[in-house]
PDB file of N, CA and C in Angstrom:
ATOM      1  N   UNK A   1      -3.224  88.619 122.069  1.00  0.00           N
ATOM      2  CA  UNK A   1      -3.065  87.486 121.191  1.00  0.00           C
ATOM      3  C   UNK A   1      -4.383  86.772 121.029  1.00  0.00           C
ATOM      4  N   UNK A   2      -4.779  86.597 119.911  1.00  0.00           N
ATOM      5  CA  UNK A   2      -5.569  85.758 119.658  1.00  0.00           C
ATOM      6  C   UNK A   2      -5.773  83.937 120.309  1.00  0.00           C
ATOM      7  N   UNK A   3      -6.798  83.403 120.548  1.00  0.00           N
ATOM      8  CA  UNK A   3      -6.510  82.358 121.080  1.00  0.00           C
ATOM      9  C   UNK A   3      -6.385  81.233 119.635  1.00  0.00           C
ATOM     10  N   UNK A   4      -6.680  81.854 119.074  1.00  0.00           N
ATOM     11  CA  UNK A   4      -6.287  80.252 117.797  1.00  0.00           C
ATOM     12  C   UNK A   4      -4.245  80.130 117.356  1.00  0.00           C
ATOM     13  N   UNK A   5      -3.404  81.804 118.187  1.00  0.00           N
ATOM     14  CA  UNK A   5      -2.142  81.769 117.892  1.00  0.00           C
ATOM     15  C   UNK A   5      -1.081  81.124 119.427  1.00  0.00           C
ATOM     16  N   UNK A   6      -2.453  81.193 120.212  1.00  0.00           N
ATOM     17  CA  UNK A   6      -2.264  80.328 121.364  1.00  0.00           C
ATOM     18  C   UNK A   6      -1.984  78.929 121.317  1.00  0.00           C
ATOM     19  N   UNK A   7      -3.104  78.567 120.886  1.00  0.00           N
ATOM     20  CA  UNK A   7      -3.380  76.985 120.647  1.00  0.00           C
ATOM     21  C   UNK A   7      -2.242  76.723 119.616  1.00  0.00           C
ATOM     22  N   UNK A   8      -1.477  77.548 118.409  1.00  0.00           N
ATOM     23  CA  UNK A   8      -0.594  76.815 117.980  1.00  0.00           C
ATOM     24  C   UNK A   8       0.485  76.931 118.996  1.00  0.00           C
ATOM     25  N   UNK A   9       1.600  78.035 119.608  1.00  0.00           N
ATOM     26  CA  UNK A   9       2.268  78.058 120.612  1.00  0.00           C
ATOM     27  C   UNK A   9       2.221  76.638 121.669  1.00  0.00           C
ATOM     28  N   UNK A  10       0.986  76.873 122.019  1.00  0.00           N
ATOM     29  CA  UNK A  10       1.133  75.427 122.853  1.00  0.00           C
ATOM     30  C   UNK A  10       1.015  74.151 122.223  1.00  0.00           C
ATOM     31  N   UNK A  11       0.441  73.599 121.251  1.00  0.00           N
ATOM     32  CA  UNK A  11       0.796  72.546 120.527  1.00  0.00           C
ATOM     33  C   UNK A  11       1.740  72.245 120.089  1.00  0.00           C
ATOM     34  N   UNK A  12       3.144  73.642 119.553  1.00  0.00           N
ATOM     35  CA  UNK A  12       4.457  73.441 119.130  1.00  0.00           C
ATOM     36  C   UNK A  12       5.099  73.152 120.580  1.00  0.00           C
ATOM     37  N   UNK A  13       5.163  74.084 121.442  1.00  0.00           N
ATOM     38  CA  UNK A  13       5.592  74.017 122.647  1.00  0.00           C
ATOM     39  C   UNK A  13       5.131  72.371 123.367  1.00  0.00           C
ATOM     40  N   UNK A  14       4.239  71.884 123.327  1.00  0.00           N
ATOM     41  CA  UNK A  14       3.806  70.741 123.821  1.00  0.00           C
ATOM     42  C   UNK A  14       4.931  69.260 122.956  1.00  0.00           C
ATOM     43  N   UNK A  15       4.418  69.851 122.011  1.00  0.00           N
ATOM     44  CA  UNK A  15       5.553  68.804 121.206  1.00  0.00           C
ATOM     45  C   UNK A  15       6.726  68.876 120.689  1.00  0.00           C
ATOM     46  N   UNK A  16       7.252  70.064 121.178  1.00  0.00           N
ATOM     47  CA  UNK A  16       9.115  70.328 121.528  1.00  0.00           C
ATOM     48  C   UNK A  16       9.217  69.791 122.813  1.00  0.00           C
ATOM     49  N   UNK A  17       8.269  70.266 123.946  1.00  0.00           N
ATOM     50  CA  UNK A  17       8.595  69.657 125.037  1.00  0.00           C
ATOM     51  C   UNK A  17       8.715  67.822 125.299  1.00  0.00           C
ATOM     52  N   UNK A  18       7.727  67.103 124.524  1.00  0.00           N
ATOM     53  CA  UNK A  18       7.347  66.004 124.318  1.00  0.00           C
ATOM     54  C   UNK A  18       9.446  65.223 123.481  1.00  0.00           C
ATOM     55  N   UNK A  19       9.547  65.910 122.761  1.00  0.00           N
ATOM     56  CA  UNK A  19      10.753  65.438 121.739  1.00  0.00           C
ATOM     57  C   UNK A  19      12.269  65.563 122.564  1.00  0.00           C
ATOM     58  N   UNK A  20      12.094  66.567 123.511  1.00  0.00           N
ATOM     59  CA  UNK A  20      12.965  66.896 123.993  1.00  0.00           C
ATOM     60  C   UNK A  20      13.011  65.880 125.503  1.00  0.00           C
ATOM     61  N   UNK A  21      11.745  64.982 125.911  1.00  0.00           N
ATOM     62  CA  UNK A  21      11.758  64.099 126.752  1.00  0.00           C
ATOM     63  C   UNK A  21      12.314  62.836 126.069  1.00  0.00           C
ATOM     64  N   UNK A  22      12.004  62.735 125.077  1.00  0.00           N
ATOM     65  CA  UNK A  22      12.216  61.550 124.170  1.00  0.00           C
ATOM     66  C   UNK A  22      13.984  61.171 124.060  1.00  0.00           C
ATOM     67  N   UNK A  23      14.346  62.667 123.885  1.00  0.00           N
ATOM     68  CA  UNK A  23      15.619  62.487 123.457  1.00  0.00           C
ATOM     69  C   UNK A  23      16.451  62.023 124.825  1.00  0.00           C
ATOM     70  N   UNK A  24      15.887  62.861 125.329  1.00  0.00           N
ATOM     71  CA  UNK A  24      16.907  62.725 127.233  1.00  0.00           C
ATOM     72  C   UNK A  24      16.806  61.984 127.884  1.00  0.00           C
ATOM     73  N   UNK A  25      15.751  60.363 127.700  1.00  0.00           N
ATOM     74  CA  UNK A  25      15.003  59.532 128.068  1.00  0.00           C
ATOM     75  C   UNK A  25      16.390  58.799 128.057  1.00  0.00           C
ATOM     76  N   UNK A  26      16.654  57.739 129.126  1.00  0.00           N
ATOM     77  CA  UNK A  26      17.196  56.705 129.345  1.00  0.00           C
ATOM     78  C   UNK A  26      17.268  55.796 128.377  1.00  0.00           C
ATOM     79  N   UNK A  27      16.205  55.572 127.685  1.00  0.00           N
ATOM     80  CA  UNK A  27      16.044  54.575 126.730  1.00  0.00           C
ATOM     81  C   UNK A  27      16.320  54.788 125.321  1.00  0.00           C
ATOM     82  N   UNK A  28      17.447  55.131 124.942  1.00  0.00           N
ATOM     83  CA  UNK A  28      17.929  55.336 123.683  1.00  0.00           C
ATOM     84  C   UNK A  28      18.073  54.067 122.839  1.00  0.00           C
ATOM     85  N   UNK A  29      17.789  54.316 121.670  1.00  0.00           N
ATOM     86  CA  UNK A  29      17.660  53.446 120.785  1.00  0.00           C
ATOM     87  C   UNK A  29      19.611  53.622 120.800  1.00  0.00           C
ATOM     88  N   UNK A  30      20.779  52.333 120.321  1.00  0.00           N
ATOM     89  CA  UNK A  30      21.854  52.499 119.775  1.00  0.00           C
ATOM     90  C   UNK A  30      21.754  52.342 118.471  1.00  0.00           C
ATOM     91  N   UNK A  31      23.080  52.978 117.720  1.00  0.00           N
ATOM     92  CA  UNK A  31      23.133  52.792 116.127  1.00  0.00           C
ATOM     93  C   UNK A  31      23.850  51.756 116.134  1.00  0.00           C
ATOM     94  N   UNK A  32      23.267  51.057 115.034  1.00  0.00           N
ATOM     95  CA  UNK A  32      23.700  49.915 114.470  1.00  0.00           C
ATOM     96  C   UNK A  32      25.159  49.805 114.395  1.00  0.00           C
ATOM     97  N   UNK A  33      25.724  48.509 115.052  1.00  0.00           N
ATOM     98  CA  UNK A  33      27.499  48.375 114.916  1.00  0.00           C
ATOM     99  C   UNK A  33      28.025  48.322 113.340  1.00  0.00           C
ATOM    100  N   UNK A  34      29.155  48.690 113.179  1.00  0.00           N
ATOM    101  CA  UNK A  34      29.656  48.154 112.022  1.00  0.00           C
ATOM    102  C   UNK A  34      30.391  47.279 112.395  1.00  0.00           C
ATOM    103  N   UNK A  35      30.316  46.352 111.015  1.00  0.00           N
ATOM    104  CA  UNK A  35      30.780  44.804 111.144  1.00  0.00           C
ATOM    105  C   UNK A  35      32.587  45.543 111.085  1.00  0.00           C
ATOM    106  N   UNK A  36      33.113  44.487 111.710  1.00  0.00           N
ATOM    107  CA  UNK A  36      34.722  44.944 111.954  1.00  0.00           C
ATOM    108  C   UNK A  36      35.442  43.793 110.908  1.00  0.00           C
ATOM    109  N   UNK A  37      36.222  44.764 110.303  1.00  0.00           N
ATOM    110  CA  UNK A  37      37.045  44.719 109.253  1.00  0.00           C
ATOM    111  C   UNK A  37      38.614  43.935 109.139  1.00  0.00           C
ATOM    112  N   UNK A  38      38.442  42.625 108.981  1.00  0.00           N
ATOM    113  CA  UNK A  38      39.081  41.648 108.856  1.00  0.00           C
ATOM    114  C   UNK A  38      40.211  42.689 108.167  1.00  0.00           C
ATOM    115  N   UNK A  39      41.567  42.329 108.510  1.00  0.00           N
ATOM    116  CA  UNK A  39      42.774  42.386 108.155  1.00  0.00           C
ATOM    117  C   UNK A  39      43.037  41.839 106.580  1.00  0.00           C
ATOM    118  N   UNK A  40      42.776  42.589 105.620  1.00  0.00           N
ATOM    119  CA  UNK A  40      42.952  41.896 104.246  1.00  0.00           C
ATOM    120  C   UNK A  40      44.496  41.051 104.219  1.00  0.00           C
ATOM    121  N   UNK A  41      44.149  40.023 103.292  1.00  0.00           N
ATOM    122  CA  UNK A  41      45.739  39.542 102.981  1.00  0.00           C
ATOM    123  C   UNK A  41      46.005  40.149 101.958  1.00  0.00           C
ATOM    124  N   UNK A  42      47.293  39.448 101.738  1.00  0.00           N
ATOM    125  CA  UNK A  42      48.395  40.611 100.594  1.00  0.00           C
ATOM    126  C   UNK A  42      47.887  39.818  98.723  1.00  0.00           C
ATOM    127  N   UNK A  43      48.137  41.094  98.051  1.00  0.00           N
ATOM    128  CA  UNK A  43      47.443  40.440  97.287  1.00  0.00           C
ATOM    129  C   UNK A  43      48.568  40.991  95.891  1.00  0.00           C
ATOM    130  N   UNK A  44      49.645  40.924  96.262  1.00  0.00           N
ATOM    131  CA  UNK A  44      51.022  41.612  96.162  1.00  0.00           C
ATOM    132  C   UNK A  44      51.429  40.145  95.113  1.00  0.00           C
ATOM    133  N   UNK A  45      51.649  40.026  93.814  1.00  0.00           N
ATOM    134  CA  UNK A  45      52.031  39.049  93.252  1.00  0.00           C
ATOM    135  C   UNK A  45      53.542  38.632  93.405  1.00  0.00           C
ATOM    136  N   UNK A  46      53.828  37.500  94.314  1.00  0.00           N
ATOM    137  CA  UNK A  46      55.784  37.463  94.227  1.00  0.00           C
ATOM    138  C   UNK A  46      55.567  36.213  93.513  1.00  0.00           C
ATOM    139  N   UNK A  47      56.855  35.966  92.567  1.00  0.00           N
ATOM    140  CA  UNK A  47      57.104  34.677  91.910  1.00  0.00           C
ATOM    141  C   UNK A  47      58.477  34.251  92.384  1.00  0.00           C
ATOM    142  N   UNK A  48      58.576  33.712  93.093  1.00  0.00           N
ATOM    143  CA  UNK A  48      59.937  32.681  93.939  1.00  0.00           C
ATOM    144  C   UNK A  48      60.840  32.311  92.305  1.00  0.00           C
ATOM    145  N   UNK A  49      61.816  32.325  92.901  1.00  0.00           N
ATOM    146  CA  UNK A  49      63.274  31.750  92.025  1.00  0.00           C
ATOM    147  C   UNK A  49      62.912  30.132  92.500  1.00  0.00           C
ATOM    148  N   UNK A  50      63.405  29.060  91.994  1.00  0.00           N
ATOM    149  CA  UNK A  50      63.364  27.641  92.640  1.00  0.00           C
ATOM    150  C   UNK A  50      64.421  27.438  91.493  1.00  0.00           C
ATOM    151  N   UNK A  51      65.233  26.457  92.637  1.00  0.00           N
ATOM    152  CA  UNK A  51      66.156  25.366  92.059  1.00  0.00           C
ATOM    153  C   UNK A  51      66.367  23.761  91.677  1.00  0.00           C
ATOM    154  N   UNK A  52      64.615  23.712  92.007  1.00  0.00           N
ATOM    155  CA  UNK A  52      64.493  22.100  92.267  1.00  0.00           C
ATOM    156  C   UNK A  52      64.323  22.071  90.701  1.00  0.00           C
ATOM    157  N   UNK A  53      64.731  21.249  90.047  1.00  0.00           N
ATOM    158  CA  UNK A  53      64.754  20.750  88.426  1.00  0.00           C
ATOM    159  C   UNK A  53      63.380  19.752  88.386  1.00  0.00           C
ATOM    160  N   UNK A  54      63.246  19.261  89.490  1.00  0.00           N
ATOM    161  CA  UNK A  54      61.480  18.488  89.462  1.00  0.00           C
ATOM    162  C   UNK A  54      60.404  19.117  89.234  1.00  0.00           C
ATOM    163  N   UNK A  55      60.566  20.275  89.768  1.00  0.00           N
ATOM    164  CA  UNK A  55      59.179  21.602  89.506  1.00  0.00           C
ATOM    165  C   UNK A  55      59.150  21.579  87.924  1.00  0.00           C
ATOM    166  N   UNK A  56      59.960  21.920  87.104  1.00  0.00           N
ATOM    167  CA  UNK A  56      59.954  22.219  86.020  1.00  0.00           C
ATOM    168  C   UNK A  56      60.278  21.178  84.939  1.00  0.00           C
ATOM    169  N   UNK A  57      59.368  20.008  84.930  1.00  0.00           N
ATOM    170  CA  UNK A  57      59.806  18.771  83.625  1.00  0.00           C
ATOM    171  C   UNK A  57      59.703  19.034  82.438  1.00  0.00           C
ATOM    172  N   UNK A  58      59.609  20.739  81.981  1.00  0.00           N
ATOM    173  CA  UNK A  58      58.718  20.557  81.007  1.00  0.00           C
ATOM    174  C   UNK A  58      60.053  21.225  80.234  1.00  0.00           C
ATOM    175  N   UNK A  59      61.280  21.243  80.587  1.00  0.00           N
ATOM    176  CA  UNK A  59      61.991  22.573  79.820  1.00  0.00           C
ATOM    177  C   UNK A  59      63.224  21.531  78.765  1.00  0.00           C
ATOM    178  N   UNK A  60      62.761  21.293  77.612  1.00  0.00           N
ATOM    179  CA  UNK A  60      62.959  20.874  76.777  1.00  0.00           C
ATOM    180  C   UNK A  60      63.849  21.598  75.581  1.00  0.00           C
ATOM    181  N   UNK A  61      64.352  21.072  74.677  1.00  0.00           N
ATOM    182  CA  UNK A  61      65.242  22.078  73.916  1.00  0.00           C
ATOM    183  C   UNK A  61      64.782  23.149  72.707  1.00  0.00           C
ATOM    184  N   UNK A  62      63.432  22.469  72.454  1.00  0.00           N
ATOM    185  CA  UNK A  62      62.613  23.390  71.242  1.00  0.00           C
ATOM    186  C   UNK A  62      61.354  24.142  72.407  1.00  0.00           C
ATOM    187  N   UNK A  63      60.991  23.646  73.483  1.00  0.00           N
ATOM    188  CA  UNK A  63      59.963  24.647  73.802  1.00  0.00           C
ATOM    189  C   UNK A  63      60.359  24.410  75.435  1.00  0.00           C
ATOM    190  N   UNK A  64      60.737  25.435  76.113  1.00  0.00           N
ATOM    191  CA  UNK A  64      60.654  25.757  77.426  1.00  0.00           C
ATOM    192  C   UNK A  64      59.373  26.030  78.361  1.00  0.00           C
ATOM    193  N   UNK A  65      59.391  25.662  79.443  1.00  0.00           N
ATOM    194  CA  UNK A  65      58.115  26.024  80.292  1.00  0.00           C
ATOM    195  C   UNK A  65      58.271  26.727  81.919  1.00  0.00           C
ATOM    196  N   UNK A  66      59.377  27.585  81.931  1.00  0.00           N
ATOM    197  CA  UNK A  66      60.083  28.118  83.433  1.00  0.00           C
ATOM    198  C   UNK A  66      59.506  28.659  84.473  1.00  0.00           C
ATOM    199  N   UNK A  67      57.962  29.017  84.023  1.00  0.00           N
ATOM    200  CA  UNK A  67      56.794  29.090  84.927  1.00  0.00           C
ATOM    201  C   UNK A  67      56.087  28.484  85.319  1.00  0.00           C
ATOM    202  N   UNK A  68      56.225  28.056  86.443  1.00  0.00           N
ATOM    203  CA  UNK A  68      55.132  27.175  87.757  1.00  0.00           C
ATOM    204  C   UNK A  68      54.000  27.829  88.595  1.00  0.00           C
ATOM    205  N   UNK A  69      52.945  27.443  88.514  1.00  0.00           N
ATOM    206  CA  UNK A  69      51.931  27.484  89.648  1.00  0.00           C
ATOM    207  C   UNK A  69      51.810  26.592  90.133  1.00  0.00           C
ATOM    208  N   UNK A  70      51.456  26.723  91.309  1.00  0.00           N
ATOM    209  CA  UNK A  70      50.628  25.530  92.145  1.00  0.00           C
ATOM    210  C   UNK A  70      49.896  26.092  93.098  1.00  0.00           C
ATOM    211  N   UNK A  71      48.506  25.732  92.981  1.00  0.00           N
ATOM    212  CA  UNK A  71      47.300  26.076  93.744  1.00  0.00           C
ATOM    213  C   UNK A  71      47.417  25.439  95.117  1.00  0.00           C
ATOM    214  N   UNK A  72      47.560  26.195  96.483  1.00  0.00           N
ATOM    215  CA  UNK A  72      47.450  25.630  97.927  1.00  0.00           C
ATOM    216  C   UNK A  72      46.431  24.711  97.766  1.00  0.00           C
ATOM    217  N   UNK A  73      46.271  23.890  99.113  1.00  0.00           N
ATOM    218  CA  UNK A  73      45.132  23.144  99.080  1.00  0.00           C
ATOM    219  C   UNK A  73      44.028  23.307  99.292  1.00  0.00           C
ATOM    220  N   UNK A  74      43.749  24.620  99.413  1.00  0.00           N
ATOM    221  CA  UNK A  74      42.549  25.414  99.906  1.00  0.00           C
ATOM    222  C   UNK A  74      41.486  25.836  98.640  1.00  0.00           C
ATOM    223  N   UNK A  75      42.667  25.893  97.617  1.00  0.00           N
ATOM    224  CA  UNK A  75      41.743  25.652  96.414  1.00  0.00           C
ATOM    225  C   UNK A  75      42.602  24.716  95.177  1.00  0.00           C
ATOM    226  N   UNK A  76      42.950  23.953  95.330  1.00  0.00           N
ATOM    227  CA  UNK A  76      43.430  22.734  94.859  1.00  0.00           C
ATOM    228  C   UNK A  76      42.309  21.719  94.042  1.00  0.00           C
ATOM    229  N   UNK A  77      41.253  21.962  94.332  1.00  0.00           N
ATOM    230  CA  UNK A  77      40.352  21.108  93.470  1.00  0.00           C
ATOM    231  C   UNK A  77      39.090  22.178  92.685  1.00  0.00           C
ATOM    232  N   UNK A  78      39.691  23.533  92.888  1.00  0.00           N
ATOM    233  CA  UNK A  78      39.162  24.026  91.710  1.00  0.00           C
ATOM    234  C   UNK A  78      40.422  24.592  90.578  1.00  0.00           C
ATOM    235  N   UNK A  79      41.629  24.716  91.401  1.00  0.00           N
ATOM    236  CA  UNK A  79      42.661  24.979  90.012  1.00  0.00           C
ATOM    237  C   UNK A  79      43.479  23.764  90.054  1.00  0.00           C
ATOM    238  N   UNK A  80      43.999  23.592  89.050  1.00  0.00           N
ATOM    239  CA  UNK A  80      45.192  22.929  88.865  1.00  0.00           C
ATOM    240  C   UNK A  80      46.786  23.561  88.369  1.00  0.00           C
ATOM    241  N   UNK A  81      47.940  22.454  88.462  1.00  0.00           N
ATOM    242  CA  UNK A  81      49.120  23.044  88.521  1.00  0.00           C
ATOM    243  C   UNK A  81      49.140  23.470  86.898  1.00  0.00           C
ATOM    244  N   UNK A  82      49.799  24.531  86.885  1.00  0.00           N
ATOM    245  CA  UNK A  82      50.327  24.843  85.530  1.00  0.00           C
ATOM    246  C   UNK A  82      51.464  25.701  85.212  1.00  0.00           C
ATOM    247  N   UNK A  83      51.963  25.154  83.996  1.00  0.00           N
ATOM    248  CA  UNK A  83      53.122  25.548  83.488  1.00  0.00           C
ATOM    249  C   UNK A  83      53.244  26.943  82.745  1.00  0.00           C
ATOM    250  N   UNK A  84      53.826  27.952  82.350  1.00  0.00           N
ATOM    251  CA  UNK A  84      53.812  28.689  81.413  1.00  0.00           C
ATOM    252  C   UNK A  84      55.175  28.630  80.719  1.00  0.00           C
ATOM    253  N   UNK A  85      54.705  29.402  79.147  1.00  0.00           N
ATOM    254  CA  UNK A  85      56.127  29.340  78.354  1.00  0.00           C
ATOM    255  C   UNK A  85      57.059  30.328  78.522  1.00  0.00           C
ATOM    256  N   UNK A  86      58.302  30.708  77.666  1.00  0.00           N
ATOM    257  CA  UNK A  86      59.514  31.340  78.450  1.00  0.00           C
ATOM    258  C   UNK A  86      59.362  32.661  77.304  1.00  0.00           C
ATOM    259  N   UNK A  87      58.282  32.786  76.931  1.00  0.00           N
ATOM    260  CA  UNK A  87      58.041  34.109  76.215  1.00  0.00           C
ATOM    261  C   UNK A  87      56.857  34.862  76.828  1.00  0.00           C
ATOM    262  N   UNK A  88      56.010  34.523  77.098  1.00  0.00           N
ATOM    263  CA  UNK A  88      54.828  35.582  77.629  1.00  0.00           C
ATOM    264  C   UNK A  88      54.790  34.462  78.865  1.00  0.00           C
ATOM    265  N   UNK A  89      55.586  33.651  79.640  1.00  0.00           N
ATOM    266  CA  UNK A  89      55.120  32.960  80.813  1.00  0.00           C
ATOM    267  C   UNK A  89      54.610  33.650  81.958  1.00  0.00           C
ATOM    268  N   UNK A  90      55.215  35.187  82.170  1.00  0.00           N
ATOM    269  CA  UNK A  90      55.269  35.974  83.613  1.00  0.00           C
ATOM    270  C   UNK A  90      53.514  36.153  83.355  1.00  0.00           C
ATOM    271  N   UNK A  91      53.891  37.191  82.634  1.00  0.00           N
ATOM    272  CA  UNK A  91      52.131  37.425  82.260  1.00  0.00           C
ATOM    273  C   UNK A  91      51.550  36.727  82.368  1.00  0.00           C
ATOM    274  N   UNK A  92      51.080  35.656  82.015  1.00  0.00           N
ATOM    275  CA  UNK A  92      50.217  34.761  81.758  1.00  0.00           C
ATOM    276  C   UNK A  92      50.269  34.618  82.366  1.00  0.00           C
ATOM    277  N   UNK A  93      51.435  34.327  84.000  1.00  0.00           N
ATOM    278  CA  UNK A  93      50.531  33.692  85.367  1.00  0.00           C
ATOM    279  C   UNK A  93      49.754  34.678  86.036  1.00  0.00           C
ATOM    280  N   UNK A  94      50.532  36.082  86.122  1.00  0.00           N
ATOM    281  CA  UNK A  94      49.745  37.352  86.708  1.00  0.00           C
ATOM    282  C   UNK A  94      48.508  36.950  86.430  1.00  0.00           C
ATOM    283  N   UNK A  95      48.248  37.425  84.947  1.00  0.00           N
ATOM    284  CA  UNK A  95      46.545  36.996  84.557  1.00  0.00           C
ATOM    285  C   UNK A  95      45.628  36.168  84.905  1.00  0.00           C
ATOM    286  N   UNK A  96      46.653  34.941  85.172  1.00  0.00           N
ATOM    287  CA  UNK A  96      45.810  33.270  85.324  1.00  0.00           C
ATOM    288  C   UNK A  96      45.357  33.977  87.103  1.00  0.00           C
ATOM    289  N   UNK A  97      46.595  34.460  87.986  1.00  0.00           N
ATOM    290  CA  UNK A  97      45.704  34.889  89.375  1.00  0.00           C
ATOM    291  C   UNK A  97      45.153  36.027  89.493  1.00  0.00           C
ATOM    292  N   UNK A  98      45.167  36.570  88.401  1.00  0.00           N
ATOM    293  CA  UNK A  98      44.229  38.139  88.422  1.00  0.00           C
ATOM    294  C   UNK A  98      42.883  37.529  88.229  1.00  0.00           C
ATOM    295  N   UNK A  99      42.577  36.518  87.258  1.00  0.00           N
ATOM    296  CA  UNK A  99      41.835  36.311  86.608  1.00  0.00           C
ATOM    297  C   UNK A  99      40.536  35.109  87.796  1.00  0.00           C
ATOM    298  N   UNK A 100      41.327  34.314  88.472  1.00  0.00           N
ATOM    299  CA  UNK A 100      41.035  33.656  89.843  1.00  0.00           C
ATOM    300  C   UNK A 100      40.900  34.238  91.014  1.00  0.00           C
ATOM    301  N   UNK A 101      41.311  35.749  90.756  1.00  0.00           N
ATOM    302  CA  UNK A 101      41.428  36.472  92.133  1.00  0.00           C
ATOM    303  C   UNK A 101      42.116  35.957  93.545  1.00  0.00           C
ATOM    304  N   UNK A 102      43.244  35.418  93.193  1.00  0.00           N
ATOM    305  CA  UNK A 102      43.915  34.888  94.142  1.00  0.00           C
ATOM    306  C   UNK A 102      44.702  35.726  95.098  1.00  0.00           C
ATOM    307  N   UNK A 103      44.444  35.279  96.339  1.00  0.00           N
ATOM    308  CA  UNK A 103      45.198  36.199  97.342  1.00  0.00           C
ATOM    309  C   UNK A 103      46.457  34.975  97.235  1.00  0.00           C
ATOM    310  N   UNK A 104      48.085  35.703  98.119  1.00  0.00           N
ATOM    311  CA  UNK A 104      49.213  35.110  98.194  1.00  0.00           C
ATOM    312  C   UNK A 104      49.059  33.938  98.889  1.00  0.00           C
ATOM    313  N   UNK A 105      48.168  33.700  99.265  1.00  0.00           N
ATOM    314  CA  UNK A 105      48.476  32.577 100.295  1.00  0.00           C
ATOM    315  C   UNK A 105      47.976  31.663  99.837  1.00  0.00           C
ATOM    316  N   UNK A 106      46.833  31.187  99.110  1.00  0.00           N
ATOM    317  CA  UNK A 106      46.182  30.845  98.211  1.00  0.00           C
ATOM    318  C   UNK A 106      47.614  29.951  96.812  1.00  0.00           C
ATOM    319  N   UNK A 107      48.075  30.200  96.731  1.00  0.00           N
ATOM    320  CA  UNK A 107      48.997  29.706  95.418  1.00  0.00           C
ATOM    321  C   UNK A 107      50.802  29.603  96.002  1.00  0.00           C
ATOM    322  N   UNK A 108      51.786  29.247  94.961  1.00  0.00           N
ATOM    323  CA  UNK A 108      52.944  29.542  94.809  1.00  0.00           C
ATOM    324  C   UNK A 108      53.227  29.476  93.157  1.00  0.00           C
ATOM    325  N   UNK A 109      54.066  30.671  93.029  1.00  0.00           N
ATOM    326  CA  UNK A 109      54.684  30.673  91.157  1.00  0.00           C
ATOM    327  C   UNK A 109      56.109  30.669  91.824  1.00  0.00           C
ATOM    328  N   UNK A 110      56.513  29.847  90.890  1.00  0.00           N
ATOM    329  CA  UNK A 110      57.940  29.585  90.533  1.00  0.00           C
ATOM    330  C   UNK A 110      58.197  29.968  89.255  1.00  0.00           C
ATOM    331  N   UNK A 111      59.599  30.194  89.317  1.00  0.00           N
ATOM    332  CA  UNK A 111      60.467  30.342  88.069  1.00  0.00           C
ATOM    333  C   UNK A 111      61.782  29.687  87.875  1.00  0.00           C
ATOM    334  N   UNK A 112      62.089  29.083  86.955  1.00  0.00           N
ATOM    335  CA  UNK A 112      63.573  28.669  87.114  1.00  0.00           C
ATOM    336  C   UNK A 112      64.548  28.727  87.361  1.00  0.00           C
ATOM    337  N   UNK A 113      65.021  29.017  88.696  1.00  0.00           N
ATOM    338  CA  UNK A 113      66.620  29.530  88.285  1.00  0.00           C
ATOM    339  C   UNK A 113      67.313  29.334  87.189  1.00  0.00           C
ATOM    340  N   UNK A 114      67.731  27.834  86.935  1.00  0.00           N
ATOM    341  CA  UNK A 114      68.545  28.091  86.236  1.00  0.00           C
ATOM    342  C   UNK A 114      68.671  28.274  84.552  1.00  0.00           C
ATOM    343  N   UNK A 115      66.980  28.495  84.522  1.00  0.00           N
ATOM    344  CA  UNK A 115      67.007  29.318  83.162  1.00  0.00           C
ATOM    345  C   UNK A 115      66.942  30.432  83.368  1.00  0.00           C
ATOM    346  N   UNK A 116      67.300  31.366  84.561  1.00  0.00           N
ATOM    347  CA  UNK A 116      66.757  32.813  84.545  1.00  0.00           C
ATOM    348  C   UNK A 116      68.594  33.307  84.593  1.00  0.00           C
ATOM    349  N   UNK A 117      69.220  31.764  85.020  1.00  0.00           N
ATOM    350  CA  UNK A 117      70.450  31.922  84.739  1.00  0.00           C
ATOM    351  C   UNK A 117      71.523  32.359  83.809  1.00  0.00           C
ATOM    352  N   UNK A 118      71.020  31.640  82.766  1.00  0.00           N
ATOM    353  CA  UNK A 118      70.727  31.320  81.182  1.00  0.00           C
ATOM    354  C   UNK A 118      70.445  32.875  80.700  1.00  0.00           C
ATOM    355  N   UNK A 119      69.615  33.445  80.759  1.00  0.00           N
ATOM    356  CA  UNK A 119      69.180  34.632  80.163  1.00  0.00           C
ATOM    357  C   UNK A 119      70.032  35.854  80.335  1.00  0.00           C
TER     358      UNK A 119
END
């Protein structure tokens, strides 16, 4: 063998041996944790039946309003309560918390009983 195919042999060999101390070394670097993953809430739209006739002042004989929101207090001073009408009301609240990205806990929708009575 030539000595210049020497000198590479031992320079690879020197620094496999070198990598292979590195690795087996006590002192390992760890990998970075992953951040742990909060339990999402439900984001499942329910609209409650209600029987209280106070929720709903608005249901009049030419225009009905049988849809209620009300924003928790957690975000209460960026939404306010609102009514919807008795033709596109459902929708329109879906949207109004699609549109706010509201989780369930965050809000309550009502609907009238006793106009859902009625129908």
């Amino acid at each position: 063998m030539s000595t210049s195919r020497i000198n590479k042999m031992a320079r690879t060999q020197k620094s496999f041996d070198e990598k292979v101390k590195r690795l087996n070394s006590s002192s390992k670097k760890t990998a970075p944790k992953k951040p742990v993953k909060k339990t999402p809430t439900s984001t499942k739209i329910t609209i409650i039946q209600s029987r209280k006739k106070d929720l709903f002042p608005h249901m009049g004989i030419a225009h009905k309003f049988p849809y209620y929101f009300e924003p928790m207090p957690e975000i209460a001073d960026r939404l306010n309560r609102a009514w919807f009408d008795q033709y596109f009301g459902e929708e329109r609240m879906i949207e109004h918390i699609k549109r706010h990205k509201l989780k369930s806990h965050q809000y309550k929708a009502y609907v009238n009983y006793w106009w859902l009575k009625e129908q």
